[in-house]
Protein backbone atom coordinates (compact mmCIF):
# COMPACT_ATOMS: atom_id res chain seq x y z
CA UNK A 1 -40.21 -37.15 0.24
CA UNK A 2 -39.45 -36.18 3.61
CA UNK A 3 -36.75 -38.50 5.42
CA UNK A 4 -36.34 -38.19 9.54
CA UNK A 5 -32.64 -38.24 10.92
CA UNK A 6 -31.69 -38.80 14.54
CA UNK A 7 -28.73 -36.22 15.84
CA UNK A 8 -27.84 -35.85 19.64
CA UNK A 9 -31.16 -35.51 21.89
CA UNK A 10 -33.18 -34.23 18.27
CA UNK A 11 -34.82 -35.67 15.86
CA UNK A 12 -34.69 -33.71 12.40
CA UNK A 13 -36.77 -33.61 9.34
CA UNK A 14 -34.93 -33.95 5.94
CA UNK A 15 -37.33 -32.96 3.35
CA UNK A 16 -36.35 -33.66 0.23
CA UNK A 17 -33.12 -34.97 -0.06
CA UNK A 18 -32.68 -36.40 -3.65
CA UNK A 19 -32.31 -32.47 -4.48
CA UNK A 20 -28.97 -32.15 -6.29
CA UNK A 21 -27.70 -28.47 -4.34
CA UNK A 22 -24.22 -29.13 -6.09
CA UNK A 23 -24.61 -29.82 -10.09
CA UNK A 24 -20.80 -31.62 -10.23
CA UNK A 25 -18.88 -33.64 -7.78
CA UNK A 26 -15.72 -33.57 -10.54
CA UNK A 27 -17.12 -37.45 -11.16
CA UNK A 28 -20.30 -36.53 -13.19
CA UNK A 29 -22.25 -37.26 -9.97
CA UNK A 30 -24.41 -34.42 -7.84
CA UNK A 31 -24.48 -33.38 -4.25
CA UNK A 32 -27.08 -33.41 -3.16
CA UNK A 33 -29.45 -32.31 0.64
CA UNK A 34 -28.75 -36.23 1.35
CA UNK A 35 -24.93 -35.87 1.15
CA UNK A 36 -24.81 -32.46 3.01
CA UNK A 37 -27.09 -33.65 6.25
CA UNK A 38 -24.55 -36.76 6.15
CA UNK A 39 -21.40 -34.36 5.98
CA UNK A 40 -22.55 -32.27 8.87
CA UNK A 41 -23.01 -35.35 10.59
CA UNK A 42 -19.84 -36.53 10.33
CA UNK A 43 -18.12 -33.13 10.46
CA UNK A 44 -19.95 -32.21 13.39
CA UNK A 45 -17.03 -33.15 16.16
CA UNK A 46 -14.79 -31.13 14.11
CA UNK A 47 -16.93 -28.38 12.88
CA UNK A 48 -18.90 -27.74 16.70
CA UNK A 49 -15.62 -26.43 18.18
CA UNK A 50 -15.45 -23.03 16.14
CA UNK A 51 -19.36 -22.91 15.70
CA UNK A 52 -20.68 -22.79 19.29
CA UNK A 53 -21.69 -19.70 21.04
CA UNK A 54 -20.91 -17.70 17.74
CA UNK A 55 -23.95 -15.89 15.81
CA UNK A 56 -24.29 -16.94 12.39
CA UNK A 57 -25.12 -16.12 8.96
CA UNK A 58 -26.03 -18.89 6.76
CA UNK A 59 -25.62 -19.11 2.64
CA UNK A 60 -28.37 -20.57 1.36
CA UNK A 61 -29.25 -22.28 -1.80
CA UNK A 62 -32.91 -23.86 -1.85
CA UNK A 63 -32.95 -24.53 -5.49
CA UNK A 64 -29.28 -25.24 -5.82
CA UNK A 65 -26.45 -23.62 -7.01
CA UNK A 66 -28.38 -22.73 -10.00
CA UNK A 67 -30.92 -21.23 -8.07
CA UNK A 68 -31.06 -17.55 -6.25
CA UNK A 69 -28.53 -17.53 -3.23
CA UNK A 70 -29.51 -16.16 -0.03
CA UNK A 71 -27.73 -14.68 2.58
CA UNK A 72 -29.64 -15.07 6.01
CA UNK A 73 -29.22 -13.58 9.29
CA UNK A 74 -32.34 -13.32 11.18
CA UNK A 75 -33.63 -16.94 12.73
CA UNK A 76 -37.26 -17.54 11.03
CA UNK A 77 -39.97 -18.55 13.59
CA UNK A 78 -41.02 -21.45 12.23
CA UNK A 79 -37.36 -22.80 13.21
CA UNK A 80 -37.42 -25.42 16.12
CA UNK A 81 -37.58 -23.95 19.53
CA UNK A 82 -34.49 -25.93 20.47
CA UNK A 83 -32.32 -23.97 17.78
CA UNK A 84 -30.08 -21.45 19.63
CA UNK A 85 -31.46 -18.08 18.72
CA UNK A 86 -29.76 -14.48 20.20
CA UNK A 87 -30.52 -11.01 19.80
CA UNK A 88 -27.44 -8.40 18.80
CA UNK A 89 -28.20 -4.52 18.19
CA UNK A 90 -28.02 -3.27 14.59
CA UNK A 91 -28.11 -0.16 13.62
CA UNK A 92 -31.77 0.92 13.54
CA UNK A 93 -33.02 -2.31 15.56
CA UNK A 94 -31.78 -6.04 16.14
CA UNK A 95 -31.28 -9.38 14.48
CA UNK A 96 -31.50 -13.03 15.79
CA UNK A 97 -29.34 -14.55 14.89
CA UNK A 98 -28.91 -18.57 14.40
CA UNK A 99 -26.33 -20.34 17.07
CA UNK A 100 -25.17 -23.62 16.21
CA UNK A 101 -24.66 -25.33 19.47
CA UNK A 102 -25.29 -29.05 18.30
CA UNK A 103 -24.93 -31.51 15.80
CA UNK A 104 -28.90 -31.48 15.36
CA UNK A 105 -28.63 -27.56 14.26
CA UNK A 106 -26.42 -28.67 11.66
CA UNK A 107 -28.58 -31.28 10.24
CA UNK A 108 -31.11 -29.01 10.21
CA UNK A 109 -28.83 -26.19 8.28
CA UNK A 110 -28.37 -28.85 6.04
CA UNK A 111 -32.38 -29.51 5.49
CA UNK A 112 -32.55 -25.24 4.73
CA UNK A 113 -30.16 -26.18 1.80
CA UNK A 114 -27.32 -24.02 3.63
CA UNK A 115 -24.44 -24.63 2.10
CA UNK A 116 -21.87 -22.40 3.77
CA UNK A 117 -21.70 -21.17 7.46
CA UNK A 118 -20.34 -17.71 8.33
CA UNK A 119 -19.32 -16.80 12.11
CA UNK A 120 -18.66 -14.27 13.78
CA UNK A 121 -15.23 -13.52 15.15
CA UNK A 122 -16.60 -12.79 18.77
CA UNK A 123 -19.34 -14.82 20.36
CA UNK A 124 -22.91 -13.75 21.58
CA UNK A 125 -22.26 -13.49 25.13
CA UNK A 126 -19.98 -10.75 24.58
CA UNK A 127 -20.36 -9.55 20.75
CA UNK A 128 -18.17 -6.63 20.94
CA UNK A 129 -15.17 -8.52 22.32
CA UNK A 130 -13.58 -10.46 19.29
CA UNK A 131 -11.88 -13.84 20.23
CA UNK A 132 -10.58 -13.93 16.76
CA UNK A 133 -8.59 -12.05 14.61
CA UNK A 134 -8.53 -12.79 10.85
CA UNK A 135 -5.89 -11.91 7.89
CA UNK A 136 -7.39 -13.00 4.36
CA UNK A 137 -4.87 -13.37 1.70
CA UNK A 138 -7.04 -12.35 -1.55
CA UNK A 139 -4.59 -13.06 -5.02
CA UNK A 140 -5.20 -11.43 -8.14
CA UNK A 141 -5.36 -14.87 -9.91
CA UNK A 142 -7.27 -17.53 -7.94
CA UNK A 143 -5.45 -20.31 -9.88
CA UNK A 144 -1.71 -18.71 -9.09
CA UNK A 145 -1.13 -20.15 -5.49
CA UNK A 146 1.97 -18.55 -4.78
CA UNK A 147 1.92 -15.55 -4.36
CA UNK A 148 -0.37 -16.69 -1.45
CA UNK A 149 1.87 -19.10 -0.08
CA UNK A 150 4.50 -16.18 -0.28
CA UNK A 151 2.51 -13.51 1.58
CA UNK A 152 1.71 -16.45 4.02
CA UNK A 153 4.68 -17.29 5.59
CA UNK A 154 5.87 -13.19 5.75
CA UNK A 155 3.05 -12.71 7.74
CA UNK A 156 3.26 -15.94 9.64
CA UNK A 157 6.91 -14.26 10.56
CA UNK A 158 5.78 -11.05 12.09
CA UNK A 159 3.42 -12.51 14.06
CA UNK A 160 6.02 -15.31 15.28
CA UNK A 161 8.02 -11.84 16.20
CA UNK A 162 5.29 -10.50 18.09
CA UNK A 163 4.83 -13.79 19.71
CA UNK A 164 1.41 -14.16 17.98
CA UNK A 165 0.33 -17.91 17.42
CA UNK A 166 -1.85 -17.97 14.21
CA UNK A 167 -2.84 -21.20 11.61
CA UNK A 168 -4.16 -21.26 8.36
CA UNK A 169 -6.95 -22.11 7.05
CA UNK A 170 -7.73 -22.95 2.63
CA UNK A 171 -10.93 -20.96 2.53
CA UNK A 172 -12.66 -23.33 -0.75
CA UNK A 173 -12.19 -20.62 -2.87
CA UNK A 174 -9.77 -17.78 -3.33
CA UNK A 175 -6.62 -17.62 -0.98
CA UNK A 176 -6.00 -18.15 2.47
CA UNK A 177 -6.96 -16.92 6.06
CA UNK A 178 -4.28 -16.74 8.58
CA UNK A 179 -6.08 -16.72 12.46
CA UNK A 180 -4.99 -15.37 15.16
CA UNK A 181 -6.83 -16.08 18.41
CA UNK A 182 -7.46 -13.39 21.21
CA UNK A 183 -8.29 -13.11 24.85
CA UNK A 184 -11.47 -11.12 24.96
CA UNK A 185 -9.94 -7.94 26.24
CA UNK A 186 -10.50 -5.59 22.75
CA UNK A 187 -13.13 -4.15 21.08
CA UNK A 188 -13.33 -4.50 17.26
CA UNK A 189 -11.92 -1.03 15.96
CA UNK A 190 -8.69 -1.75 18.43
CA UNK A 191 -8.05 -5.64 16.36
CA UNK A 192 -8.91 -3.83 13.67
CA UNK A 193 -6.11 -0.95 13.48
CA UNK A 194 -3.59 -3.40 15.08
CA UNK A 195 -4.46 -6.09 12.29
CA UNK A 196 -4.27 -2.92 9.35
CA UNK A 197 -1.07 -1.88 11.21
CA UNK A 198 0.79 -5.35 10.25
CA UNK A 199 -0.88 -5.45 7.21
CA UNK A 200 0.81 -2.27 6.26
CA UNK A 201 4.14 -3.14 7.84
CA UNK A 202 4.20 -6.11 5.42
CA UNK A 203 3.62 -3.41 2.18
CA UNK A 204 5.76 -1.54 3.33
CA UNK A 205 8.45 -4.39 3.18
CA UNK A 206 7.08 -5.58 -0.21
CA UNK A 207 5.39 -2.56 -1.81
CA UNK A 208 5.59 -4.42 -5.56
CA UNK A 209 4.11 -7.60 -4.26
CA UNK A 210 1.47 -6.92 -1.55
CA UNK A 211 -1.13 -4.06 -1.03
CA UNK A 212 -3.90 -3.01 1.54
CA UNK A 213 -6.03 -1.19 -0.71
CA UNK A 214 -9.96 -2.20 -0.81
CA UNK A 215 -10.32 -1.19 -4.73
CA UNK A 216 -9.53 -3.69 -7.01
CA UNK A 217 -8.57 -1.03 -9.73
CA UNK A 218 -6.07 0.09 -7.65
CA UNK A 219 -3.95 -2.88 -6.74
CA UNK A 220 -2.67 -3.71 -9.73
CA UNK A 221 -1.17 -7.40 -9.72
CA UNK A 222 -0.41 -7.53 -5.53
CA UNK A 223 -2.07 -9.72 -2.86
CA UNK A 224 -4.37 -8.18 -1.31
CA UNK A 225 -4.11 -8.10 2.60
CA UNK A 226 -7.73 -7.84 3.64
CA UNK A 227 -8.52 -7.12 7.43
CA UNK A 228 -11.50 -5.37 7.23
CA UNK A 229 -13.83 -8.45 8.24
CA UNK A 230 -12.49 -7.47 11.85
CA UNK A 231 -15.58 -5.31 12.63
CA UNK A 232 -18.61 -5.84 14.56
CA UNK A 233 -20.92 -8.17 12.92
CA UNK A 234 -18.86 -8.98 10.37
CA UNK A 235 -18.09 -12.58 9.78
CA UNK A 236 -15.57 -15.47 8.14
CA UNK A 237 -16.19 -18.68 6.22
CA UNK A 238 -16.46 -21.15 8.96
CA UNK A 239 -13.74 -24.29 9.15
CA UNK A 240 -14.56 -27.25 7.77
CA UNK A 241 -18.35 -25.71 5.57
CA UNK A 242 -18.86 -26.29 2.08
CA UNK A 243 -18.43 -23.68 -0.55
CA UNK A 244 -20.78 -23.15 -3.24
CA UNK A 245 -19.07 -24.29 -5.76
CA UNK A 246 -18.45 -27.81 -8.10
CA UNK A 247 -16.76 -30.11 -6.28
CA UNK A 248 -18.09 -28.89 -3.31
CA UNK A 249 -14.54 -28.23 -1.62
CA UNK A 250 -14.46 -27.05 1.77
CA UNK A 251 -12.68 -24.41 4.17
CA UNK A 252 -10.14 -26.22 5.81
CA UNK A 253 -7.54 -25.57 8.61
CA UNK A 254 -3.93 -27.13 7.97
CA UNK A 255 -0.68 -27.42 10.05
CA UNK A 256 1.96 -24.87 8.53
CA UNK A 257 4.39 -27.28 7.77
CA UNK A 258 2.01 -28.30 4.92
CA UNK A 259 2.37 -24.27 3.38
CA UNK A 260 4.75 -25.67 1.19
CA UNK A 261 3.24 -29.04 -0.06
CA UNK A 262 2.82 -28.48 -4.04
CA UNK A 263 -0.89 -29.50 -3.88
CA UNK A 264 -1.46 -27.44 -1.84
CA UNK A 265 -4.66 -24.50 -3.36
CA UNK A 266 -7.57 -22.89 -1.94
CA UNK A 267 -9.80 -25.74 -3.20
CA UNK A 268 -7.20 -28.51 -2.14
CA UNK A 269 -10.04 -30.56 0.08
CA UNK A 270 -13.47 -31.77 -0.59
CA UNK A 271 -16.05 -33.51 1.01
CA UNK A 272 -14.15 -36.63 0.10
CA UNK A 273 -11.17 -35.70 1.94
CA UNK A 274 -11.69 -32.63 4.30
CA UNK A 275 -12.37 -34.71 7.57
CA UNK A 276 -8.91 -37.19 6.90
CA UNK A 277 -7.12 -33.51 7.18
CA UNK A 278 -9.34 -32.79 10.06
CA UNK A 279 -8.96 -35.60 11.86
CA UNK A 280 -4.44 -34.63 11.65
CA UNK A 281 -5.89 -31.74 14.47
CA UNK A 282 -3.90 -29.21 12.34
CA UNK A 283 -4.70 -26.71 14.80
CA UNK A 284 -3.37 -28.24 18.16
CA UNK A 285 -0.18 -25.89 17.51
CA UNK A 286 -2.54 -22.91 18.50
CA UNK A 287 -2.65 -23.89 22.33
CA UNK A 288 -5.28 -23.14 24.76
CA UNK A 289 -6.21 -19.64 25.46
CA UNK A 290 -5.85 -16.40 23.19
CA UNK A 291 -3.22 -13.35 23.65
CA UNK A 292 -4.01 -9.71 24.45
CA UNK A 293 -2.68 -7.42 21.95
CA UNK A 294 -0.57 -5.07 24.70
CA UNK A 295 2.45 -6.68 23.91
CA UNK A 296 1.97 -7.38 20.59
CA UNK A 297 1.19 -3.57 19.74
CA UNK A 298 4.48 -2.61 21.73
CA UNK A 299 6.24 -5.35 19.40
CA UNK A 300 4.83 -3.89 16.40
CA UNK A 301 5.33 -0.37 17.51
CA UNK A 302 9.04 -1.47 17.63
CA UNK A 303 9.66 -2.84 13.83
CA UNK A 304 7.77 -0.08 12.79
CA UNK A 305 10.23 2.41 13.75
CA UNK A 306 13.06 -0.06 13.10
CA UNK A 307 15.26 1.11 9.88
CA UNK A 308 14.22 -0.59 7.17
């Protein structure tokens, strides 16, 4: 069964869309390619905003979540010629990469059974200059939300001190994200030491509680206070995308004043409620454009060598 949907100046094909891509909605009911195409369509105001100009890789579950998961970053061919498509450097060669400029792109994502969107944290016109600077707050314990919360508002107040803004984001699985966003001015290895160098000011501070180290054997029961997706063609769970995963919950921004609310979990919205929280704009607090990290790194510099 094929069924044809209209979005923007496109018109996309929808094959099968009875197929059941999520096995439980929590009500005994699937989700299926039907429900997804008519998420993106409604998500798309929301969702466009931190998708367009970024290179992509997509999650993608043809059979369901049952079936083999792949991870794609090269565009195929047989793709529409009105899908965004660029070309980065990898080592050894290139990849095209998928841009989703428009609400029919994410229909069609939603026809290739993609479940979850990845981006970049710079954007194809200038891929070495991040615009975006990520902390993700990985727990031990999925289910034990506070230690998260915790490490959450410390870092929220060194970054307040370095006259950061940032906003957090439930990622629809494990933990947090904190973002911070950036004027253009820095390549990836320079957001990358400044981001480890916070990271390590906050272990320092709370050595029994919080940890920077990328083995899980060796971090024990701490948070771990992972910056290492700030590298070149590296990406982040997208705001506002579906996880893989019953109940098909969702990556969502909130406001900080909602850090605290007792519901409050990595899986806290759905595809029943995401786009009520969306449509709060829990990210106006961020402003307009991003900061350079001059100032910042003189900030830092300063607590560093500040007794303890």
């Amino acid at each position: 069964m094929v069924r044809t949907v209209r979005a923007g100046r496109h018109t996309v094909e929808v094959h099968r869309p009875g197929k059941v891509l999520l096995p439980d909605l929590g009500n005994g009911e699937g989700y299926t390619k039907a429900d997804l195409v008519a998420y993106h369509e409604a998500a798309a105001e929301f969702m466009l905003p931190h998708l367009r100009g970024r290179p992509l890789m997509l999650e993608r579950y043809p059979d369901g979540l049952d079936g083999p998961r792949f991870m794609q970053k090269n565009t195929p061919d047989h793709y529409p010629d009105w899908v965004t498509r660029v070309d980065l450097p990898k080592e050894g060669g290139t990849v095209r990469h998928l841009v989703c400029d428009d609400p029919a792109t994410l229909v069609l994502l939603a026809d290739q059974a993609c479940l979850t969107l990845h981006r970049w944290l710079s954007r194809a016109d200038r891929p070495d200059r991040p615009d975006l600077m990520v902390f993700d707050l990985d727990p031990v314990d999925a289910d034990d939300f506070a230690p998260v919360r915790e490490a959450a508002h410390r870092l929220r107040e060194v970054l307040d001190r370095l006259e950061l803004p940032c906003a957090p984001m439930t990622t629809g699985s494990r933990g947090l994200h904190v973002v911070v966003p950036l004027a253009r001015r820095h390549g990836f290895d320079e957001v990358r030491a400044f981001a480890r160098d916070v990271a390590e000011l906050l272990v320092s501070e709370h050595p029994d509680r919080l940890t920077v180290a990328a083995r899980t054997k060796d971090r024990g029961d701490r948070l771990y206070l992972d910056v290492q997706r700030n590298a070149y063609a590296q990406t982040v769970v997208a705001p506002y995308t579906v996880r893989a995963r019953p109940g098909a919950p969702v990556a969502t921004p909130f406001a900080w004043e909602q850090l605290d609310d007792p519901d409050l979990g990595p899986r806290r919205w759905s595809v029943a409620d995401a786009l009520d929280q969306a449509r709060t704009r829990p990210w106006s607090e961020l402003g307009g454009r991003g900061r350079a990290l001059g100032p910042a790194r003189r900030g830092l510099d300063r607590l560093r060598a500040s007794p303890a």
